[in-house]
N, C-alpha and C. Protein backbone atom coordinates (compact mmCIF):
# COMPACT_ATOMS: atom_id res chain seq x y z
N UNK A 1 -1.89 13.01 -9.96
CA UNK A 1 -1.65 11.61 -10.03
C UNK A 1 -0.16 11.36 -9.81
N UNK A 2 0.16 10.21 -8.98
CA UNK A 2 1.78 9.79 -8.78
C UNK A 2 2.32 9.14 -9.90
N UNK A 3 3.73 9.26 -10.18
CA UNK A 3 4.06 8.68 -10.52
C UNK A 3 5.22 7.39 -9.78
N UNK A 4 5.45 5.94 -10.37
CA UNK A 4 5.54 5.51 -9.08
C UNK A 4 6.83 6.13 -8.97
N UNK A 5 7.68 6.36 -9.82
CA UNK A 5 9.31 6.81 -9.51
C UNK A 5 9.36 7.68 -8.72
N UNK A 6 8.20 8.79 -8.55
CA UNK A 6 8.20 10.02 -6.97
C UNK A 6 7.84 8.97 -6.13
N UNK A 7 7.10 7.88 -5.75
CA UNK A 7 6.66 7.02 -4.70
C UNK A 7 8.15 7.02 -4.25
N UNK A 8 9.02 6.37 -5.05
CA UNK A 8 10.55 5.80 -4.51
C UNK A 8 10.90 6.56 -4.10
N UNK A 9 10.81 8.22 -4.97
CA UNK A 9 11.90 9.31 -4.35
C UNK A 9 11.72 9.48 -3.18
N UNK A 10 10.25 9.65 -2.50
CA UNK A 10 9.65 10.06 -1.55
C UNK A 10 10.11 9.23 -0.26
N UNK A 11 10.05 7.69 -0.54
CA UNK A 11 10.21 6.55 -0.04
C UNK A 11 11.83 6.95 0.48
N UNK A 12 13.10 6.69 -0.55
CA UNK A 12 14.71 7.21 -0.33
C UNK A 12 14.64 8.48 0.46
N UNK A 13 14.07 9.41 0.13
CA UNK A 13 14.01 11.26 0.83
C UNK A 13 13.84 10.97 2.50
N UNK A 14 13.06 9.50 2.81
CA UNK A 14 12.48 9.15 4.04
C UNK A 14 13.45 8.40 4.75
N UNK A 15 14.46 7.85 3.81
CA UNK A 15 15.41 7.33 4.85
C UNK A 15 15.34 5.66 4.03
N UNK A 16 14.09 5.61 3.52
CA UNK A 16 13.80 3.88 3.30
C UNK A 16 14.51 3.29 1.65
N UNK A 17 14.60 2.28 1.66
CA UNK A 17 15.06 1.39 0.49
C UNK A 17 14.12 0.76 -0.26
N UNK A 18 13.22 1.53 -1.19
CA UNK A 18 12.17 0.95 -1.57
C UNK A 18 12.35 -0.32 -2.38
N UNK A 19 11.40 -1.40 -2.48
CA UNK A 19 11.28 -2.33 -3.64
C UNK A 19 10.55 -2.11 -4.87
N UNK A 20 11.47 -1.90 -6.28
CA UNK A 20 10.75 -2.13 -7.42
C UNK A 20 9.30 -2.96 -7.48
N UNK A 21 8.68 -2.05 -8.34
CA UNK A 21 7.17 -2.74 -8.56
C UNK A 21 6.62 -3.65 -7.26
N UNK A 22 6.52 -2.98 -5.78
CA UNK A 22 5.96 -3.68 -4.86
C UNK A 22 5.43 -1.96 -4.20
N UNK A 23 4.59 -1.59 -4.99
CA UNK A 23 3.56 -0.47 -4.51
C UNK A 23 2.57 -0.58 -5.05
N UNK A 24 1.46 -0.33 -4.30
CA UNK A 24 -0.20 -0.22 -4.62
C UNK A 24 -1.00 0.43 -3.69
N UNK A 25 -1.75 0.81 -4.74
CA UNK A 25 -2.89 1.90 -4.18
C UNK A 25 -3.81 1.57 -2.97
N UNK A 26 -4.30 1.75 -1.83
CA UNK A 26 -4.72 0.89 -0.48
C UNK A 26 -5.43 2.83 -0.11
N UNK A 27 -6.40 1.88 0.73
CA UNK A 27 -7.07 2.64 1.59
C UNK A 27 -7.75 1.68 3.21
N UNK A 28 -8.12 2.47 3.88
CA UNK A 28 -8.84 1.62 5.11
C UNK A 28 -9.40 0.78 5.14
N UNK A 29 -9.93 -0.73 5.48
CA UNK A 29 -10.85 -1.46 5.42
C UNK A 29 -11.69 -1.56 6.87
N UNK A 30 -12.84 -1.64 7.15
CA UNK A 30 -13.63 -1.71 7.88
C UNK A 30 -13.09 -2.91 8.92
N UNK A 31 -13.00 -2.79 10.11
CA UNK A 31 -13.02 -4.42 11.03
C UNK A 31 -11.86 -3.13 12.27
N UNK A 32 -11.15 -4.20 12.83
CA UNK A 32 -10.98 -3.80 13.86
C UNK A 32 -9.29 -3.14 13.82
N UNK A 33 -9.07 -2.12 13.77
CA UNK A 33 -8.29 -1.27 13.33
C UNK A 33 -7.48 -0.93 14.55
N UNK A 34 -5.90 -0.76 14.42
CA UNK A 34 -5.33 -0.08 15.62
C UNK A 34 -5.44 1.42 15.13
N UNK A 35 -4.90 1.66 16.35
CA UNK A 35 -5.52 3.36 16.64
C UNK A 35 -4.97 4.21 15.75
N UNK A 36 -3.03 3.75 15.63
CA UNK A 36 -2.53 4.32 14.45
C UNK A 36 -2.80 4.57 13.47
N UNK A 37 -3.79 3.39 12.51
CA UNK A 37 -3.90 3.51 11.28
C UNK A 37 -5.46 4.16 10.94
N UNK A 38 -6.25 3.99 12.39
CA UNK A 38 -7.56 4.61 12.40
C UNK A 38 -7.00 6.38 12.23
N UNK A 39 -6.33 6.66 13.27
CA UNK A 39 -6.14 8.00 12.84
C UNK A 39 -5.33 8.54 11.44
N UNK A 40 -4.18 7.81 10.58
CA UNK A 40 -3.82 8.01 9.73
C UNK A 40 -5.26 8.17 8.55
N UNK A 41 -5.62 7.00 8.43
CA UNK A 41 -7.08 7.23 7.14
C UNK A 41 -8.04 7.97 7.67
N UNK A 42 -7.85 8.26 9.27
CA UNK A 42 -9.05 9.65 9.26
C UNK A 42 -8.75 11.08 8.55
N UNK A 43 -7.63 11.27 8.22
CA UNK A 43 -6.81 12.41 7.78
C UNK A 43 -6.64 11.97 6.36
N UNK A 44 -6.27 11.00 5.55
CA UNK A 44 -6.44 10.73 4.22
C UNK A 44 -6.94 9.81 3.83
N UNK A 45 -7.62 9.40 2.86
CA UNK A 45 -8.56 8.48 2.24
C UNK A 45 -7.62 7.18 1.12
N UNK A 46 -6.75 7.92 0.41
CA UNK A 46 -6.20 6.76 -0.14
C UNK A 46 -5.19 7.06 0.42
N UNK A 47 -3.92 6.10 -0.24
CA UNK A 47 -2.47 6.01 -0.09
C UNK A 47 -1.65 4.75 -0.85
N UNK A 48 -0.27 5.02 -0.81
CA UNK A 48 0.11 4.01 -1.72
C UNK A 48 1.01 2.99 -0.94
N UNK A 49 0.86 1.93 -0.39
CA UNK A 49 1.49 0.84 0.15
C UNK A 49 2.63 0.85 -0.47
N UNK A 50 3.81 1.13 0.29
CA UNK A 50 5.54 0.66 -0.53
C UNK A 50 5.99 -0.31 0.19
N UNK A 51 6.36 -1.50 -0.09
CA UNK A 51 7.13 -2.41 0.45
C UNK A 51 8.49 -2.08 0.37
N UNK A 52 9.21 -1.73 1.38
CA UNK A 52 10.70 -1.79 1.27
C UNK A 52 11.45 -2.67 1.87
N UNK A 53 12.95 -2.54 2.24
CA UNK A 53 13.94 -3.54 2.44
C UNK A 53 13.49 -4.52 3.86
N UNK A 54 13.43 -3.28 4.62
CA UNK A 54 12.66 -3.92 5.87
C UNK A 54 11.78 -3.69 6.22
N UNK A 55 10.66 -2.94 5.60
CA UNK A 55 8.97 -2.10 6.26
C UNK A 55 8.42 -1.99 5.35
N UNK A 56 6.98 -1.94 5.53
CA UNK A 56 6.04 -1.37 4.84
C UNK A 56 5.60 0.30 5.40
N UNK A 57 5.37 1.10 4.15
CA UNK A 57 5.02 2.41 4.45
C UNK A 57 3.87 2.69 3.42
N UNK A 58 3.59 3.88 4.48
CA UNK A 58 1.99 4.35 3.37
C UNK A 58 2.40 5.49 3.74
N UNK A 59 1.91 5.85 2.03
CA UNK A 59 2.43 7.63 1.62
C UNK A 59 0.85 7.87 1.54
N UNK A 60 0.26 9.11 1.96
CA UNK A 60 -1.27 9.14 1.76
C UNK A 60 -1.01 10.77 0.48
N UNK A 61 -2.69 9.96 -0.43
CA UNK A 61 -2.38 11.43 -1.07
C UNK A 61 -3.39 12.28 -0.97
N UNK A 62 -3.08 13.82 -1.02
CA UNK A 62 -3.28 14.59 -0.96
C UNK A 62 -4.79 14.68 -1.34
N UNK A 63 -6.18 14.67 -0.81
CA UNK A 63 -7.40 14.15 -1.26
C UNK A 63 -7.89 15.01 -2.62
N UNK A 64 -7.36 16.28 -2.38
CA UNK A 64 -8.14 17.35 -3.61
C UNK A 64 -7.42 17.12 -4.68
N UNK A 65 -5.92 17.45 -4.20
CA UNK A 65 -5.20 17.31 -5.75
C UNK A 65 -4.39 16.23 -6.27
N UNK A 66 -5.23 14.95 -5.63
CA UNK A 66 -4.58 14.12 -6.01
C UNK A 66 -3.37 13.28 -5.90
N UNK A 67 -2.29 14.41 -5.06
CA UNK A 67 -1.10 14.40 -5.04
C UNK A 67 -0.50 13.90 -4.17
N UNK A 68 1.04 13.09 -3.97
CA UNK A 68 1.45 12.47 -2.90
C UNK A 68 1.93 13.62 -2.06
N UNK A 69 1.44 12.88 -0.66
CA UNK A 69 2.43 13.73 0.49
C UNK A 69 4.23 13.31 0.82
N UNK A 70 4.60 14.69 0.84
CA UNK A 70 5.87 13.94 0.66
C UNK A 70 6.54 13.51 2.41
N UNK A 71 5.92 14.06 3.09
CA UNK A 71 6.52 13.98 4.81
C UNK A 71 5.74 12.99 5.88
N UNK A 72 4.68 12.63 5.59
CA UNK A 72 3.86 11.55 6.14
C UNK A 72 3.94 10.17 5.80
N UNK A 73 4.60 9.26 6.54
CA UNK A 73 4.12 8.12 6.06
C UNK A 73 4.05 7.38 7.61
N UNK A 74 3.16 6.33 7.41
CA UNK A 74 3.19 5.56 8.33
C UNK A 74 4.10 4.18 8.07
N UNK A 75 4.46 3.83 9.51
CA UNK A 75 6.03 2.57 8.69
C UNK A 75 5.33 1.42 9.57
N UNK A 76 5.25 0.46 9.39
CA UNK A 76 5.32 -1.05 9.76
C UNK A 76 6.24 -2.11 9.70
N UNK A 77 7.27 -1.74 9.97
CA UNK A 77 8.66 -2.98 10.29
C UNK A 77 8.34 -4.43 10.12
N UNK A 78 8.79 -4.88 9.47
CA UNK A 78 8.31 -6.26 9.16
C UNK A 78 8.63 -7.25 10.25
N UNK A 79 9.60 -7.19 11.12
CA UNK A 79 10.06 -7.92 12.25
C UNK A 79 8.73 -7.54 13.16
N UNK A 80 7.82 -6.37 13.01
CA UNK A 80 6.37 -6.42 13.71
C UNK A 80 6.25 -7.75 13.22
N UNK A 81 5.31 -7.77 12.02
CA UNK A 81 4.41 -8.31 11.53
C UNK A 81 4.49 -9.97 11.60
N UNK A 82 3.29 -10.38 12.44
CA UNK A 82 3.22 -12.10 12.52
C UNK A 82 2.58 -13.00 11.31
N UNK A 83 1.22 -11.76 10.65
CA UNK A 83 0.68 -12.11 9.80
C UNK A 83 -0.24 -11.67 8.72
N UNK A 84 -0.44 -12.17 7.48
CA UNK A 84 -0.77 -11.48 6.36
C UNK A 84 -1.61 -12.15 5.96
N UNK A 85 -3.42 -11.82 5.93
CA UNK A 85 -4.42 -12.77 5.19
C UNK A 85 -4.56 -12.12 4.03
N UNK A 86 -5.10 -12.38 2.84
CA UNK A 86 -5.68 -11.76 1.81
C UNK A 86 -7.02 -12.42 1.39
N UNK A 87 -7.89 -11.42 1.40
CA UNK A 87 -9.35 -11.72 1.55
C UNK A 87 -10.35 -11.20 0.36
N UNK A 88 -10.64 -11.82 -0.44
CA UNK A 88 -11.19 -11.19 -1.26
C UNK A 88 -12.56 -10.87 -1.26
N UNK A 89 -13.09 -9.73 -1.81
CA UNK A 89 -14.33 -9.07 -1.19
C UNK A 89 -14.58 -8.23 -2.48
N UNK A 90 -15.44 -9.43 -3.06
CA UNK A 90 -16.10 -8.32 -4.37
C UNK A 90 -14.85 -7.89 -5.61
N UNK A 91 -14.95 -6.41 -5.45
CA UNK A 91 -13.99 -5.70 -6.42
C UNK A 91 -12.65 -5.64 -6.16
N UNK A 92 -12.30 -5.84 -4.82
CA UNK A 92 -11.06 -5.35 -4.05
C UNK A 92 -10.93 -7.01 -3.46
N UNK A 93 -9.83 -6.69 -2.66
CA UNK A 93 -9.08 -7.35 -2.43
C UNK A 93 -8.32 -7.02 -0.35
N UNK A 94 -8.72 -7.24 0.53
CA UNK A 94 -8.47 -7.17 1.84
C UNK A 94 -6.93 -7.76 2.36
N UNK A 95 -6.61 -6.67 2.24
CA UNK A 95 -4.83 -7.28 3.25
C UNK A 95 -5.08 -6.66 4.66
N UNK A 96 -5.31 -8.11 5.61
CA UNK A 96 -5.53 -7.94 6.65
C UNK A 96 -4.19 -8.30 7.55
N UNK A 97 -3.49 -7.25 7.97
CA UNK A 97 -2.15 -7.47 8.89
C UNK A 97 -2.18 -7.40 10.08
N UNK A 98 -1.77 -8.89 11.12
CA UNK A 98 -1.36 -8.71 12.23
C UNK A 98 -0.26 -8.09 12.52
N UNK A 99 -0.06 -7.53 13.99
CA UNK A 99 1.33 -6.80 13.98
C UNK A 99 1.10 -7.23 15.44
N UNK A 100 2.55 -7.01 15.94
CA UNK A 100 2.62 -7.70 17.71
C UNK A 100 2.03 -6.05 18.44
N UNK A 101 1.68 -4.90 17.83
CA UNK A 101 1.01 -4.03 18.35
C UNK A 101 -0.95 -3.95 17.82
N UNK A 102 -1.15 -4.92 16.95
CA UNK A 102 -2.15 -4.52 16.62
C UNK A 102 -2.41 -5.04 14.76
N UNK A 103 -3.85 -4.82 14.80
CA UNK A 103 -4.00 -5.62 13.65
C UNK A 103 -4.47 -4.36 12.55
N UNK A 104 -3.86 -4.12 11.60
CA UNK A 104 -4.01 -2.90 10.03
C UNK A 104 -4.73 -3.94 9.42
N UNK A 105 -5.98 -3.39 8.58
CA UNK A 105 -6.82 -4.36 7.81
C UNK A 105 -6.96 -2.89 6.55
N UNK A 106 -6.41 -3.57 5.18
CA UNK A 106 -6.42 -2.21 4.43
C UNK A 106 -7.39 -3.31 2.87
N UNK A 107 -7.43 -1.85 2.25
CA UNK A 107 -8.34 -2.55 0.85
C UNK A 107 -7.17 -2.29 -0.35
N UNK A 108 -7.69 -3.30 -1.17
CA UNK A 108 -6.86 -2.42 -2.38
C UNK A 108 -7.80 -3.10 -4.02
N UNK A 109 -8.08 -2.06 -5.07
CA UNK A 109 -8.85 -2.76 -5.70
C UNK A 109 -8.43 -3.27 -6.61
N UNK A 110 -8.59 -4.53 -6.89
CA UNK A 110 -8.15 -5.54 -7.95
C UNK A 110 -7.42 -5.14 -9.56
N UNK A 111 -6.55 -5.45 -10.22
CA UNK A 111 -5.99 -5.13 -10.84
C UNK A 111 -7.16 -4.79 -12.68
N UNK A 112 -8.14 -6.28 -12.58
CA UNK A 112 -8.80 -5.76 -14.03
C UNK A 112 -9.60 -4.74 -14.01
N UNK A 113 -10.32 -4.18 -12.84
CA UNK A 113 -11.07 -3.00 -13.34
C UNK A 113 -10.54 -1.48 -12.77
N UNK A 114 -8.85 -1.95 -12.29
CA UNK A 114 -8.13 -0.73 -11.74
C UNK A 114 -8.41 0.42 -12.31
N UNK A 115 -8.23 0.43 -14.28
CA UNK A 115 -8.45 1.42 -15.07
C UNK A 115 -9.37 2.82 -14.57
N UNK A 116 -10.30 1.34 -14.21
CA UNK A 116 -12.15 2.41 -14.34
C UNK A 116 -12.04 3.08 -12.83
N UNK A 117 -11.14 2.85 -11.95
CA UNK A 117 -11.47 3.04 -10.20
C UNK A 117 -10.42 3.73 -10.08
N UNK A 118 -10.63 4.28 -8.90
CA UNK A 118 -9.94 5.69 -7.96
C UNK A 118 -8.31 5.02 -8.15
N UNK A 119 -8.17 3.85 -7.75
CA UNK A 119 -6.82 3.10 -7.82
C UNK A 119 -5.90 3.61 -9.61
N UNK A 120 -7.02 3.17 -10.39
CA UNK A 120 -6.77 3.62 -11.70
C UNK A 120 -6.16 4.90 -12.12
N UNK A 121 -6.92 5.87 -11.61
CA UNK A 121 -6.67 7.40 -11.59
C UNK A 121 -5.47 8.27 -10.88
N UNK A 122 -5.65 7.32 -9.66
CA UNK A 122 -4.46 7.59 -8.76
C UNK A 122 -2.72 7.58 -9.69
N UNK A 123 -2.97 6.14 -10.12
CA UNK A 123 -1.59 5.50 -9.95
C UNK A 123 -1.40 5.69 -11.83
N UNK A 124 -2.25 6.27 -12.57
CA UNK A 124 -1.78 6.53 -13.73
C UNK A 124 -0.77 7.69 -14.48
N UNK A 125 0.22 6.98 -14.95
CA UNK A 125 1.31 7.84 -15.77
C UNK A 125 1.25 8.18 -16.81
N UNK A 126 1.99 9.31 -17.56
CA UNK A 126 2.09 8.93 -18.89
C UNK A 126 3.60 8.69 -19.46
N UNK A 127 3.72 7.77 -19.97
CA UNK A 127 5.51 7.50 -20.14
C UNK A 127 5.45 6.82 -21.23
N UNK A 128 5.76 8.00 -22.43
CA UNK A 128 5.73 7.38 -24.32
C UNK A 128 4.28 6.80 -24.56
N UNK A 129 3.33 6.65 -23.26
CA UNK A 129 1.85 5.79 -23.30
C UNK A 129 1.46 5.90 -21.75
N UNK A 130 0.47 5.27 -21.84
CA UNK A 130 -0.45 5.54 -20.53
C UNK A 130 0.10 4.02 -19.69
N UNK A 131 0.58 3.80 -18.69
CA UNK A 131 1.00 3.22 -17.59
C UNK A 131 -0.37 3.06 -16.10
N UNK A 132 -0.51 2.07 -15.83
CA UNK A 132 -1.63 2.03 -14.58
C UNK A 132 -0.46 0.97 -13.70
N UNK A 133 0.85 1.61 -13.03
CA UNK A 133 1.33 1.21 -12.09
C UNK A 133 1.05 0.16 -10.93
N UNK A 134 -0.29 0.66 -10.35
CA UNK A 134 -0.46 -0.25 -9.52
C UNK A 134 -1.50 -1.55 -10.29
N UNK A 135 -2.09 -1.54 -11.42
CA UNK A 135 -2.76 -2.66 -11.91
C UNK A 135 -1.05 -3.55 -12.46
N UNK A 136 -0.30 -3.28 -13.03
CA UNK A 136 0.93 -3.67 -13.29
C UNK A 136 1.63 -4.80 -11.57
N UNK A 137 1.25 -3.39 -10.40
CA UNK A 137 2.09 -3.87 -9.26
C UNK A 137 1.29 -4.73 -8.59
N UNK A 138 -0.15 -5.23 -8.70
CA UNK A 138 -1.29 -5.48 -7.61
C UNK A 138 -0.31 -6.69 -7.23
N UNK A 139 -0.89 -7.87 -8.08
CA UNK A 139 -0.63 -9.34 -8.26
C UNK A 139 0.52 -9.32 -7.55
N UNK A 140 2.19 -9.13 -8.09
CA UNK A 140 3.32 -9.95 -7.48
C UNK A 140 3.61 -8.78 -5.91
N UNK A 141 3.07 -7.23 -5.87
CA UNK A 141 2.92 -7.32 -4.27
C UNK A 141 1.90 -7.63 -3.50
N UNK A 142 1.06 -8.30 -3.73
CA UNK A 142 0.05 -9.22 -2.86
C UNK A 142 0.71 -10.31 -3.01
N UNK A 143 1.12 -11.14 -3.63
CA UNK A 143 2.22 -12.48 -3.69
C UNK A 143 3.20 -12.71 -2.59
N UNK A 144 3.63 -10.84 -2.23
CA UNK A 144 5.05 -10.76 -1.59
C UNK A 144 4.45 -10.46 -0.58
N UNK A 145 3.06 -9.76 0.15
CA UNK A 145 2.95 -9.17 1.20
C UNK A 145 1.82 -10.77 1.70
N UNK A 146 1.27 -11.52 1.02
CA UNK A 146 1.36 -12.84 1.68
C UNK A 146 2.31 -13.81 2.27
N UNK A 147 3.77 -13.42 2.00
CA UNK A 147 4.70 -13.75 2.67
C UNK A 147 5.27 -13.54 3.57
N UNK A 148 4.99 -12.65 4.20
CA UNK A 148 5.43 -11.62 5.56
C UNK A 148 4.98 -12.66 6.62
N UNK A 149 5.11 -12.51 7.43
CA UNK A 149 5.47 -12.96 8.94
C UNK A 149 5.34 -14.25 8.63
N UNK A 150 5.44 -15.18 7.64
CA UNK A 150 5.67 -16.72 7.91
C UNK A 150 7.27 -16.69 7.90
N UNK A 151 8.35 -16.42 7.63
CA UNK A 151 9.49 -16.56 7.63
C UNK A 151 9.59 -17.00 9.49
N UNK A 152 9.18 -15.96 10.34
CA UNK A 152 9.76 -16.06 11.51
C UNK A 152 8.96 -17.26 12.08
N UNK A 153 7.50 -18.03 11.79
CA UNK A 153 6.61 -19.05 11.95
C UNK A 153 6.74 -20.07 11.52
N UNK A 154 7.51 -19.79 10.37
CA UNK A 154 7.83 -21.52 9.71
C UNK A 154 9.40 -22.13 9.85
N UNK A 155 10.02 -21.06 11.01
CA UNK A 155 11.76 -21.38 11.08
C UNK A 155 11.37 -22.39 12.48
């Protein structure tokens, strides 16, 4: 299981400027996928969305042991990105991203029953007590990743 402070290290080790509490647990969503991200989730199943200074990246983890990869990530530059729906679907939650190369449609599952789900397990710490990171991070980075590409649409 990650903790998110290796997310950051991993994130800085990569070159990037991560944002406090704007990571969550994401995997593939079904619909019409560019090729990039089809082949990234053919190779790992979850991963952890980091919003940084200027991109979004996905660290995928390691499927058996749980564990983050530290040399893979896929990056999405936000100067791509035109647009950000959020779609809700049941348990989870659909961040569907346009990009001027193509459209990423990812899942991520909702913060109250994070505990009980893969998201839960993933993203749990122990620090003086038990920590569920991404039920903590869901809400204000879905807040922030609904804000993406209107800056350059609404100037």
């Amino acid at each position: 299981m990650a903790r998110e402070e290796k997310v950051w290290e991993y994130a800085m080790d990569a070159g990037f400027t991560p944002l406090e509490d704007r990571c969550i647990i994401v995997k593939g969503a079904a619909g019409d996928l560019s090729e990039k991200i089809v082949r990234f989730f053919e190779t790992w199943d979850m991963a952890v969305l980091q919003m940084c200074e200027n991109e979004l990246i996905l660290l995928p983890f390691e499927s058996f042991w749980g564990t983050l990869e530290r040399d893979v990530s896929l990056v999405i530059p936000y100067a791509d990105i035109e647009s950000v729906k959020l779609i809700d679907d049941l348990l989870n939650v659909v961040i569907d991203i346009e990009t001027s190369t193509g459209g990423v449609r990812l899942t991520t599952q909702q913060k109250e029953l994070s505990d009980l789900r893969l998201s839960g397990i993933y993203a749990t710490q122990y620090a003086g007590g038990y920590k569920n990171w991404h039920a903590e991070n869901v809400k204000p980075t879905l807040q922030a990743l609904s804000e993406l590409g209107c800056k350059a649409s609404c100037e």
